[in-house]
Protein backbone atom coordinates (compact mmCIF):
# COMPACT_ATOMS: atom_id res chain seq x y z
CA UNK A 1 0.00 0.00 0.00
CA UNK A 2 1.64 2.99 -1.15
CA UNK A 3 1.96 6.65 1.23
CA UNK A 4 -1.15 8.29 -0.46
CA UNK A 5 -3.56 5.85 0.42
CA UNK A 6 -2.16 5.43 4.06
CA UNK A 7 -2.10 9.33 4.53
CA UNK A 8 -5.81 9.77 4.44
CA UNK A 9 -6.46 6.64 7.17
CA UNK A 10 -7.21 7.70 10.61
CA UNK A 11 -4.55 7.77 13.10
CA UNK A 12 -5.62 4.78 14.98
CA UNK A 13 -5.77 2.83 12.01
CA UNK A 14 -2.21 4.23 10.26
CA UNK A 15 -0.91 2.72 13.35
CA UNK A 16 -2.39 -0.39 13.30
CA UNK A 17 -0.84 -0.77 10.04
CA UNK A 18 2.44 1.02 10.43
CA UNK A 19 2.67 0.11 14.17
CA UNK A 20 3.57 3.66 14.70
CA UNK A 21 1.26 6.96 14.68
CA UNK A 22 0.93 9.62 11.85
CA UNK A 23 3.30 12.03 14.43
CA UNK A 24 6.28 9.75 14.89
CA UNK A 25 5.86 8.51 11.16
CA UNK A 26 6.65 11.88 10.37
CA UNK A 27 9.89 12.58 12.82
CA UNK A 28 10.87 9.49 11.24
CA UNK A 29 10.45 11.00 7.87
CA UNK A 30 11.99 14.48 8.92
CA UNK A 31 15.19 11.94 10.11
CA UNK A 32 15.69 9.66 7.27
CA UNK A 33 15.08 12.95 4.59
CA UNK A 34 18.60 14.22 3.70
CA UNK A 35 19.24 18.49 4.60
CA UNK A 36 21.32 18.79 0.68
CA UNK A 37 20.04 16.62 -2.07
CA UNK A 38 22.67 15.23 -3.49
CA UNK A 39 22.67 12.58 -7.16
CA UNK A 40 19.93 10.85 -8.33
CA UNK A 41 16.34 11.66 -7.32
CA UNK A 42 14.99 7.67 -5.37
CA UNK A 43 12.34 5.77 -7.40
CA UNK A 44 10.36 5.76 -3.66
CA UNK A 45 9.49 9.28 -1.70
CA UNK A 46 10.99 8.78 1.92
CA UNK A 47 7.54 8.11 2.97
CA UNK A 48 7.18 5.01 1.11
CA UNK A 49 10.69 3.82 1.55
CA UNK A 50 9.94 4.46 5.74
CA UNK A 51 6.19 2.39 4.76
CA UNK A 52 8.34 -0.20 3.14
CA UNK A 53 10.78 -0.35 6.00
CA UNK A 54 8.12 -0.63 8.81
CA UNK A 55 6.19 -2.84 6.62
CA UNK A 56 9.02 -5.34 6.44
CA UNK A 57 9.61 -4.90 10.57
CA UNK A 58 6.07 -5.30 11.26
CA UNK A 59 4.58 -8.34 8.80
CA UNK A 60 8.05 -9.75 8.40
CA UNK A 61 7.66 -10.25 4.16
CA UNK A 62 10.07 -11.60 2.26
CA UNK A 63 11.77 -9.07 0.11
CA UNK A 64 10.79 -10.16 -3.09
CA UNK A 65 6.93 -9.89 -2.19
CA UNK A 66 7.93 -6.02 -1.06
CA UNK A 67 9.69 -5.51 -4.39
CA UNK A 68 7.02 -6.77 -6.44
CA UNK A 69 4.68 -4.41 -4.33
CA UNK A 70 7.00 -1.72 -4.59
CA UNK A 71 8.13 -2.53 -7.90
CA UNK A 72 11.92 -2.40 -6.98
CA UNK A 73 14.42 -5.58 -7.26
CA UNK A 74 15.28 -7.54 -4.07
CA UNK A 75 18.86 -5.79 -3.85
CA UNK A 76 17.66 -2.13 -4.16
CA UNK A 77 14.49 -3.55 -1.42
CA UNK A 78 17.54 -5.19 1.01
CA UNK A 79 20.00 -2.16 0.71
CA UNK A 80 16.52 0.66 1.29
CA UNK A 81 15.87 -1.48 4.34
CA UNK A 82 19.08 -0.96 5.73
CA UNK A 83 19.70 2.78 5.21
CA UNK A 84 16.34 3.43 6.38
CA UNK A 85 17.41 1.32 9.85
CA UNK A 86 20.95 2.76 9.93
CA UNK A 87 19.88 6.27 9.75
CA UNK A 88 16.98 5.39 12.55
CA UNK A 89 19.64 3.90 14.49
CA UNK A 90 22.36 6.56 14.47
CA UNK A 91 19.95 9.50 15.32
CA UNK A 92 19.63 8.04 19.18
CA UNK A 93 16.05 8.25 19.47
CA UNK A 94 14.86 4.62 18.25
CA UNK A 95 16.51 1.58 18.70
CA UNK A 96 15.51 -1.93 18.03
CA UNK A 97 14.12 -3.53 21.18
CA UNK A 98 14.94 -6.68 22.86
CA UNK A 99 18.26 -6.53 24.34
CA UNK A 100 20.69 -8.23 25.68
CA UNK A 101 20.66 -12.50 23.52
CA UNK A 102 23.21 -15.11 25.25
CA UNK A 103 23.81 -17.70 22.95
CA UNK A 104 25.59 -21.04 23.63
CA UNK A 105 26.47 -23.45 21.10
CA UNK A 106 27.27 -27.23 21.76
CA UNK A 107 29.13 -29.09 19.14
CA UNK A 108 27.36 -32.89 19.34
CA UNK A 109 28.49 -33.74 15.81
CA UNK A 110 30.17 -36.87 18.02
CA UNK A 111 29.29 -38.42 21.33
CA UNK A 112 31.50 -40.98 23.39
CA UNK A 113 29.79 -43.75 24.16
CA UNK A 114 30.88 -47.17 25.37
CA UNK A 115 32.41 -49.35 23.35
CA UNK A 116 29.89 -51.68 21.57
CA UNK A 117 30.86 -55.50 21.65
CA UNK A 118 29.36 -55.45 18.03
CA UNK A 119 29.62 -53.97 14.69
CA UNK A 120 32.53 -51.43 16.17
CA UNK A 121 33.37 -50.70 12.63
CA UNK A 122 30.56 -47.96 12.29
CA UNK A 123 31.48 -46.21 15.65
CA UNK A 124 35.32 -45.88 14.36
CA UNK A 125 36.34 -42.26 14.66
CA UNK A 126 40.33 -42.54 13.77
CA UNK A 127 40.35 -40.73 17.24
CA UNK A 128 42.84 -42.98 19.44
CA UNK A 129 41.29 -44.23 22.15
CA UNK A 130 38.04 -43.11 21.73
CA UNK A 131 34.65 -44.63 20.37
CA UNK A 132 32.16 -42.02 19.08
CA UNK A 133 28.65 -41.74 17.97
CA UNK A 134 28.54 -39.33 14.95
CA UNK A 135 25.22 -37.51 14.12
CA UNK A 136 25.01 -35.72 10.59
């Protein structure tokens, strides 16, 4: 859905399909707008490029089904995207939420187990003195 037809929704329902409201939309827009214009003019206004980032934050859509909507290629849809967040970002007033992630990772790609009085062939690591169940 492109700017113009958002635009004339009513606030409460601009936000329930931006997931922000009509003001912040707009300090987004007065963020992400450059001060000098500088080369080529975008295909997109910053108010759809902004739509088309918050639309792929909020509905998750691949990038090909926001290109076609856009009419824009995947690339030019992935590199939009991430301007659009960068400049968000650097400006200090939004920030993605959710923290802090701790991620641990356990390599179980082999497990020692006891050595079987049968068919040891197939537990055979090469590993001296060790007999190892290997998952793929």
């Amino acid at each position: 859905m492109n700017y113009e037809k958002l635009k004339v929704l009513s606030n409460e329902r601009f936000k329930r399909y931006l997931g922000v409201n009509k003001e912040l939309f707009e300090e987004m827009v007065n963020i992400i707008r450059p001060r000098t214009r500088l080369g080529n003019t975008p295909k997109l206004s910053y108010e759809e490029q902004l739509c088309m980032t918050l639309t792929y934050f909020r509905e998750y859509r691949s990038q090909y089904h926001l290109g076609v909507d856009y009419g824009l290629s995947e690339s030019n849809v992935c590199r939009t995207i991430q301007k659009i967040e960068n400049k968000l970002m650097r400006s200090g007033k939004f920030s993605l939420s959710g923290g802090e992630h701790e991620c641990i990772v356990v390599d179980a790609t082999e497990q020692e187990i006891e050595r079987p009085k049968r068919r040891q062939r197939i537990h055979y690591s090469g590993k001296k003195n060790a007999t190892l169940k290997k998952h793929k």
